[in-house]
Protein backbone atom coordinates (compact mmCIF):
# COMPACT_ATOMS: atom_id res chain seq x y z
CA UNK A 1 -123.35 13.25 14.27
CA UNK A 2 -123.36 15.96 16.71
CA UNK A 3 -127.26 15.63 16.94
CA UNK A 4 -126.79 11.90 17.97
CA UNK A 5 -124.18 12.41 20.18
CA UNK A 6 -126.23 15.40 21.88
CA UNK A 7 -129.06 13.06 22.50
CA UNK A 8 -126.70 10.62 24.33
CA UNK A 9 -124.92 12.78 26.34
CA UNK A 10 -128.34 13.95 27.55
CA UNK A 11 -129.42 10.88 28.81
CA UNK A 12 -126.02 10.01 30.36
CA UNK A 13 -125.39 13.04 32.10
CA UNK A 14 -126.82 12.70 35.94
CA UNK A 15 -125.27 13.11 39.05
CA UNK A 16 -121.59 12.63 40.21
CA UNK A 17 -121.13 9.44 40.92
CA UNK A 18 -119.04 8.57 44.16
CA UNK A 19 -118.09 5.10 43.17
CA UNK A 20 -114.99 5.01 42.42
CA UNK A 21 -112.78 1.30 39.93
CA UNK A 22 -110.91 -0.42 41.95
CA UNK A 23 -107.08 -1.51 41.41
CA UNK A 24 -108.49 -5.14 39.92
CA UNK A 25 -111.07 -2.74 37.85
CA UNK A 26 -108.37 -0.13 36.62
CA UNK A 27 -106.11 -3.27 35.45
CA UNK A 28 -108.57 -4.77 33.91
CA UNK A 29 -110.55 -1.74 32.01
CA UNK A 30 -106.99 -0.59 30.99
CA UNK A 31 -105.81 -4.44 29.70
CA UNK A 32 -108.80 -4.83 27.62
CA UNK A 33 -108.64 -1.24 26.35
CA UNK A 34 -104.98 -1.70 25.63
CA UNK A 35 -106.15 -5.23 23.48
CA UNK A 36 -108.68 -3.09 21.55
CA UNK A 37 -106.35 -0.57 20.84
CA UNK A 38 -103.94 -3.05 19.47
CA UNK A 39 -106.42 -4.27 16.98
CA UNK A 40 -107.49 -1.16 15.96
CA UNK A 41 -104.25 -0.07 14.94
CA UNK A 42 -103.23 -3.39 13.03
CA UNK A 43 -102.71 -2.20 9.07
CA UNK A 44 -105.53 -2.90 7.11
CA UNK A 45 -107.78 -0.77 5.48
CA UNK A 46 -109.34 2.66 6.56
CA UNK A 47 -106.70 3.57 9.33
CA UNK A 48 -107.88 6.61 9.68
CA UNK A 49 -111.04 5.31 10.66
CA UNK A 50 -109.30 2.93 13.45
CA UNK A 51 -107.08 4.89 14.36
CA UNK A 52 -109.83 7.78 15.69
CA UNK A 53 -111.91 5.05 17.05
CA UNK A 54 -108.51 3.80 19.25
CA UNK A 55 -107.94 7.84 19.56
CA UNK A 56 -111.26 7.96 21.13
CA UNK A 57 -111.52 4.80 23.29
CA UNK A 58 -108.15 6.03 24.99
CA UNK A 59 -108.95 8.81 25.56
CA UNK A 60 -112.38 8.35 27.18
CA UNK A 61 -111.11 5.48 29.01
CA UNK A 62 -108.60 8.13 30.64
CA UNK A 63 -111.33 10.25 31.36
CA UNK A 64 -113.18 7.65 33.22
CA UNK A 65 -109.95 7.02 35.14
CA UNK A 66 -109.80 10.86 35.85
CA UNK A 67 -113.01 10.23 37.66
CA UNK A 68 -111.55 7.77 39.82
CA UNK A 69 -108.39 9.60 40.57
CA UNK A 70 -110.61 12.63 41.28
CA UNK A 71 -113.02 11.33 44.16
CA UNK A 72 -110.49 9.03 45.79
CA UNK A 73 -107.80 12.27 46.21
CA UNK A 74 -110.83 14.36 47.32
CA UNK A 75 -112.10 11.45 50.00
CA UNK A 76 -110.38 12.73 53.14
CA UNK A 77 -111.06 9.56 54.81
CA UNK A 78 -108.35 7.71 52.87
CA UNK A 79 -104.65 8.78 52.18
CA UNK A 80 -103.95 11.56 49.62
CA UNK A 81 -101.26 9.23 47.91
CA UNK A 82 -101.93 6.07 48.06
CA UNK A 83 -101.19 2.75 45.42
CA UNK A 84 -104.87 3.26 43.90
CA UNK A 85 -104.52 6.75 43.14
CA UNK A 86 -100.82 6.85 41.62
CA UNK A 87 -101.32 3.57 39.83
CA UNK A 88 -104.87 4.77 38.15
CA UNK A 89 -103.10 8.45 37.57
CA UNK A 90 -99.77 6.30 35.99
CA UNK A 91 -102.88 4.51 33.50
CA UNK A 92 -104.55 8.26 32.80
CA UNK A 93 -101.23 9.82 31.84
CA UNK A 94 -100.70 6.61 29.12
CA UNK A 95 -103.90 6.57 27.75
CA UNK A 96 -103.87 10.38 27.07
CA UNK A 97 -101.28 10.00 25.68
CA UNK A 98 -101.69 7.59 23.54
CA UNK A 99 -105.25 8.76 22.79
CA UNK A 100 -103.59 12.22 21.32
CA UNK A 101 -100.97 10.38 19.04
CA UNK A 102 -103.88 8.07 17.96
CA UNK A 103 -105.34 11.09 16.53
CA UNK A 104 -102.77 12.78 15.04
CA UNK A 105 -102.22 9.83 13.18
CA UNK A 106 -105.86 9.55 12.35
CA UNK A 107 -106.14 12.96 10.82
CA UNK A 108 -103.35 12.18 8.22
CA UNK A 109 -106.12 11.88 5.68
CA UNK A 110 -108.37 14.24 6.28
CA UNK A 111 -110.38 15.52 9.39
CA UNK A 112 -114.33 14.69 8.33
CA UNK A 113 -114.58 11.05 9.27
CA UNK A 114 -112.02 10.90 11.86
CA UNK A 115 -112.91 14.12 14.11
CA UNK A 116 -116.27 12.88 13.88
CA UNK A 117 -115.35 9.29 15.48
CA UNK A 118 -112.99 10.68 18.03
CA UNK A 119 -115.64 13.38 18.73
CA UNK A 120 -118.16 10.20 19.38
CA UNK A 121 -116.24 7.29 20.50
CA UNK A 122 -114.39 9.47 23.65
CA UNK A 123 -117.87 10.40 25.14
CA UNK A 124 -119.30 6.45 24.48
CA UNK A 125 -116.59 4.67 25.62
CA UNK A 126 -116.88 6.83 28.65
CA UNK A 127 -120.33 5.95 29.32
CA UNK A 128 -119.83 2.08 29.01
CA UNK A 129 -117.33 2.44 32.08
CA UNK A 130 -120.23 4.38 34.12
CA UNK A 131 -122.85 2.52 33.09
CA UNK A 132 -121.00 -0.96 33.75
CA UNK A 133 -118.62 -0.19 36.67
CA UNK A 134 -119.60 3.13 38.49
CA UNK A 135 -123.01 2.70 38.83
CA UNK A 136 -124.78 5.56 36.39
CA UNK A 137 -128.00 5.33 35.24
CA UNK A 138 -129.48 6.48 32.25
CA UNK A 139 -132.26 9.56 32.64
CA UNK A 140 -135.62 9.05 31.70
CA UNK A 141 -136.24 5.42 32.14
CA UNK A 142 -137.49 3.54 28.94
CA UNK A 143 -137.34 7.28 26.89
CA UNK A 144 -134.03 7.57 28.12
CA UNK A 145 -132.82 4.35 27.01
CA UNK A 146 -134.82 4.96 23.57
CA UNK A 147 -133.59 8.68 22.78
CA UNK A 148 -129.89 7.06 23.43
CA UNK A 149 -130.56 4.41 20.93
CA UNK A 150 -131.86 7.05 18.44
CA UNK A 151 -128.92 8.96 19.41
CA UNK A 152 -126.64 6.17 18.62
CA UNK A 153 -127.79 5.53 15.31
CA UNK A 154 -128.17 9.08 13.87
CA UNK A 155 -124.84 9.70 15.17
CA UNK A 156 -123.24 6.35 13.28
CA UNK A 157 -124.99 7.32 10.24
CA UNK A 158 -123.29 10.89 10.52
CA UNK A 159 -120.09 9.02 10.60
CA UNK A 160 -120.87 6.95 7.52
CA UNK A 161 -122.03 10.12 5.88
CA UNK A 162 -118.55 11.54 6.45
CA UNK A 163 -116.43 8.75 5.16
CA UNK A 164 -118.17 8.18 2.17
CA UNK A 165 -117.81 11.49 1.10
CA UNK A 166 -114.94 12.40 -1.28
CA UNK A 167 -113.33 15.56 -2.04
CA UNK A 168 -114.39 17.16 -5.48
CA UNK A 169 -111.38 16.22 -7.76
CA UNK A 170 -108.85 19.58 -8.61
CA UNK A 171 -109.37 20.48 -12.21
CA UNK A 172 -106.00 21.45 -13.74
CA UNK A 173 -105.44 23.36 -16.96
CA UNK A 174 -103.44 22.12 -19.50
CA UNK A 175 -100.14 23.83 -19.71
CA UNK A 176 -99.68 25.57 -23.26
CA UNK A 177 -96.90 24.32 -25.29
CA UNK A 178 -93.46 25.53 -25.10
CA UNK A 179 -92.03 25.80 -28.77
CA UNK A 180 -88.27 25.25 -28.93
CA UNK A 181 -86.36 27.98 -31.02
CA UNK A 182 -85.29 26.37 -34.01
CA UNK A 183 -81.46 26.22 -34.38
CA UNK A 184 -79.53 27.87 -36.37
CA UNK A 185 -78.32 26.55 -39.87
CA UNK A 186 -75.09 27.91 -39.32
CA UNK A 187 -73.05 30.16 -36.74
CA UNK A 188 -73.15 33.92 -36.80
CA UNK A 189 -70.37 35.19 -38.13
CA UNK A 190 -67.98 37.09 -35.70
CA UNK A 191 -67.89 40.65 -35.77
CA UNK A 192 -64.95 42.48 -36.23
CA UNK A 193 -63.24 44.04 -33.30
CA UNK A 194 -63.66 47.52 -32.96
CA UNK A 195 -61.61 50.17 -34.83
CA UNK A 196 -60.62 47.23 -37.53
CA UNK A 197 -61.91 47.30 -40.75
CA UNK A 198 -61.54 43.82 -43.15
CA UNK A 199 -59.47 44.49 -46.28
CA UNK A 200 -61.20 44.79 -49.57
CA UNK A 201 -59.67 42.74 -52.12
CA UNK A 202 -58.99 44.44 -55.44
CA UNK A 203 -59.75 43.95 -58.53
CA UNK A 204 -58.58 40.72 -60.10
CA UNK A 205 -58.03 39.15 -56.93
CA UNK A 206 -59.70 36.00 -55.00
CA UNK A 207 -59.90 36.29 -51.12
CA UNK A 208 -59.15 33.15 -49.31
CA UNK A 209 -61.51 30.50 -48.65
């Protein structure tokens, strides 16, 4: 998994980009990640699995919006605060947050599987938003484009690695038998008290039943 998602990153990485989503783009990015979330995290099986893939979409979905927020406060020919840049911080702050209790939620079960997805799916969903919206470009041309591929799969088959495996099963030792203490057929008698002694009976006589 971490070989894969090496090899993408590689190709991905370039220079900063100075386009920057616009207030239609933010709203929409955001709505559809929002939908995808939602489905994600509808019960069903393996939501652990969902739940790090939503953890992971929010999360680099807010760090594409970072971007944005980053270059348009650090363009000094527009205003420091203006709609764009509190409205697209506003959407970071969300999906951050949501992205982090997506994950805590995903790591319930165990953190193979899951940290591996979030670990992939932040970085990829990412990349989509560059690649689609802010203009990047993969490196390399045709390698590029084939080393992310490769990337992609290796890493997915990491990930299916990881949730198929199982943890080996606890082996508990029998506990040995505890034997009750077998009651007594009758009660003890009662000892005297101290510094009393029982008459003897004499001779001839019969002591009381």
């Amino acid at each position: 998994t971490l070989l894969g998602l090496g090899a993408l990153l590689l190709t991905a990485s370039g220079p900063a980009p100075d386009d920057v989503l616009s207030v239609p783009e933010a709203l929409t990015v955001s709505g559809a990640t929002a939908a995808l979330i939602g489905v994600l995290s509808w019960p069903g099986a393996r939501p652990g699995l969902r739940h790090a893939t939503a953890s992971g979409v929010a999360s680099g979905v807010a760090s594409a919006l970072t971007q944005t927020v980053t270059v348009a406060v650090t363009d000094r020919s527009g205003p420091l605060l203006s709609v764009q840049v509190i409205g697209v911080a506003v959407l970071v702050a969300a999906f951050a947050t949501g992205g982090l209790l997506l994950s805590q939620t995903a790591y319930r079960g165990g953190l193979g599987a899951p940290l591996a997805v979030v670990t992939l799916a932040n970085p990829v969903a990412a990349a989509v938003i560059g690649l689609s919206l802010l203009g990047e470009r993969l490196r390399g041309g045709a390698g590029g484009a084939l080393l992310a591929l490769t990337g992609a799969v290796l890493a997915a088959w990491g990930v299916v690695q990881l949730s198929r495996a199982a943890p080996a099963p606890v082996r508990h030792e029998p506990a040995a038998p505890v034997l009750a203490d077998p009651e007594p057929d009758s009660e003890p008698e009662a000892s005297p008290p101290a510094g009393l002694v029982p008459r003897q009976p004499g001779p001839g006589h019969l002591t009381p039943l």
